[in-house]
Protein backbone atom coordinates (compact mmCIF):
# COMPACT_ATOMS: atom_id res chain seq x y z
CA UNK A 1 -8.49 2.45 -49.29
CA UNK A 2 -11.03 3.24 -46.77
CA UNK A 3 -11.21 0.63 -43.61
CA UNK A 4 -13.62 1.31 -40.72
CA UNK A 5 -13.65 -0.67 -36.96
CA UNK A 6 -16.57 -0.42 -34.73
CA UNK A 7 -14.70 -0.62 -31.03
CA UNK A 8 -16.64 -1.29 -27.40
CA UNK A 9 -13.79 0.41 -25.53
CA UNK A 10 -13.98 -0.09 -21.32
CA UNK A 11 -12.02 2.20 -19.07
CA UNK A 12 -9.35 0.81 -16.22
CA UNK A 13 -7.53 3.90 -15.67
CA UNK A 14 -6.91 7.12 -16.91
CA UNK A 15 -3.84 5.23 -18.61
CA UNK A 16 -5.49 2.32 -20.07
CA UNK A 17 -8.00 1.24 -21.89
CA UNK A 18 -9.55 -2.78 -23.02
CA UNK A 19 -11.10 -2.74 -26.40
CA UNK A 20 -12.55 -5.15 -28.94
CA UNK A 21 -13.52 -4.55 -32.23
CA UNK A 22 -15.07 -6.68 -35.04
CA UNK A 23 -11.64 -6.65 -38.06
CA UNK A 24 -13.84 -6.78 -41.57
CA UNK A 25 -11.15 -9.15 -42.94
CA UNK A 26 -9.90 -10.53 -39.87
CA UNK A 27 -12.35 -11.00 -37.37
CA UNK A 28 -13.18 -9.95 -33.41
CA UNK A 29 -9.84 -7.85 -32.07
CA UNK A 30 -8.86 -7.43 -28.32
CA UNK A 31 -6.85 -5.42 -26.64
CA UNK A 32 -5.68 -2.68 -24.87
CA UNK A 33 -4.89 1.04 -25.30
CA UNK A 34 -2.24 2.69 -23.14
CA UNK A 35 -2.18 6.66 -23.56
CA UNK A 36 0.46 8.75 -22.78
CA UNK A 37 -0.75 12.54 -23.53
CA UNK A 38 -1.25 12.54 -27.51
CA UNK A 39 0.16 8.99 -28.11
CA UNK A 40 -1.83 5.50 -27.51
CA UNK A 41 0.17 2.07 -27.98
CA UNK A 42 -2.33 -0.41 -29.05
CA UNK A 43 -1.73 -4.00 -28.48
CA UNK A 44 -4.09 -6.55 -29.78
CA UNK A 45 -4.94 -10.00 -30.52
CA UNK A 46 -7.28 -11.71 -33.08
CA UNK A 47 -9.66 -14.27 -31.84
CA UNK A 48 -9.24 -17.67 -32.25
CA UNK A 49 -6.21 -17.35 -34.51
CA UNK A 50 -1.99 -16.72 -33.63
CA UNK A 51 -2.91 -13.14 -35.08
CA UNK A 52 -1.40 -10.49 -33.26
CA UNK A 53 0.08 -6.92 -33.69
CA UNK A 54 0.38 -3.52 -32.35
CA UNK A 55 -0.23 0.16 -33.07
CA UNK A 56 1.29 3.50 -32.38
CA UNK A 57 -1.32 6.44 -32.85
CA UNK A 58 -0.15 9.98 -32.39
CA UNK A 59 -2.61 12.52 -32.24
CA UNK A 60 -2.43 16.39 -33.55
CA UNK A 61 -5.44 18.35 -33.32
CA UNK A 62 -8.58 16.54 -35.13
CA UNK A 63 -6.25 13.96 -36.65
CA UNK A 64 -4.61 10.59 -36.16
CA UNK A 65 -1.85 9.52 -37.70
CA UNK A 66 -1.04 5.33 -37.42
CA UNK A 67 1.84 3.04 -37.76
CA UNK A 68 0.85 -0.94 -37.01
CA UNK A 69 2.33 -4.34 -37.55
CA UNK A 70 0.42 -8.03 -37.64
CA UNK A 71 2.23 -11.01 -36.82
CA UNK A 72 1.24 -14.69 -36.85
CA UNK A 73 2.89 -15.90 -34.24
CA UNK A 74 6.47 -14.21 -34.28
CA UNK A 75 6.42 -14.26 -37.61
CA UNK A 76 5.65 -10.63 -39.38
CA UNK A 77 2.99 -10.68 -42.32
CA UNK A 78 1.98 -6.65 -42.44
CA UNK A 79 2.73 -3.35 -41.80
CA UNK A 80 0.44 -0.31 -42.44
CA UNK A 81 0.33 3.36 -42.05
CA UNK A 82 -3.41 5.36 -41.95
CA UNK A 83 -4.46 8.83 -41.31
CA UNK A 84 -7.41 9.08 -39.07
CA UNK A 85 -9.81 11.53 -39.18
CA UNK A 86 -12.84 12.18 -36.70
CA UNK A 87 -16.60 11.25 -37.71
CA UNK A 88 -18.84 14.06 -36.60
């Protein structure tokens, strides 16, 4: 299944990065990115709802590879894998 996010992404450091993103099914994301040479942890919220997860990316080459969870509250309702590839 193919899911595409639009993200605003704002730099603090070379480190870390703020994001938000409007979630088709979920609704406005925001978070941060922390990158540590080809790996970004991704921790997020969902606005305006006890949504709340996180994401490790890895990067080789052109492509991403993914593994997230989404919790509401403590409570764990999804996990996911995707392979992400760059948009020229």
């Amino acid at each position: 299944m193919k899911r595409v996010n639009n993200y605003k992404i704002r730099i603090v450091s070379n480190y870390e990065y703020h994001f938000e993103s409007l979630n088709p099914e979920l609704g406005i994301q925001k978070g941060i990115f922390n990158v540590d040479r080809n790996l970004i942890y991704s921790k997020f919220t969902i606005e305006g709802t006890n949504l709340n997860g996180f994401e490790i990316i890895k990067r080789l080459d052109d492509i991403c590879y993914a593994n997230g969870s989404l919790y509401d509250g403590e409570k764990l309702i999804n996990t996911w894998n995707a392979v992400m590839n760059k948009i020229e």
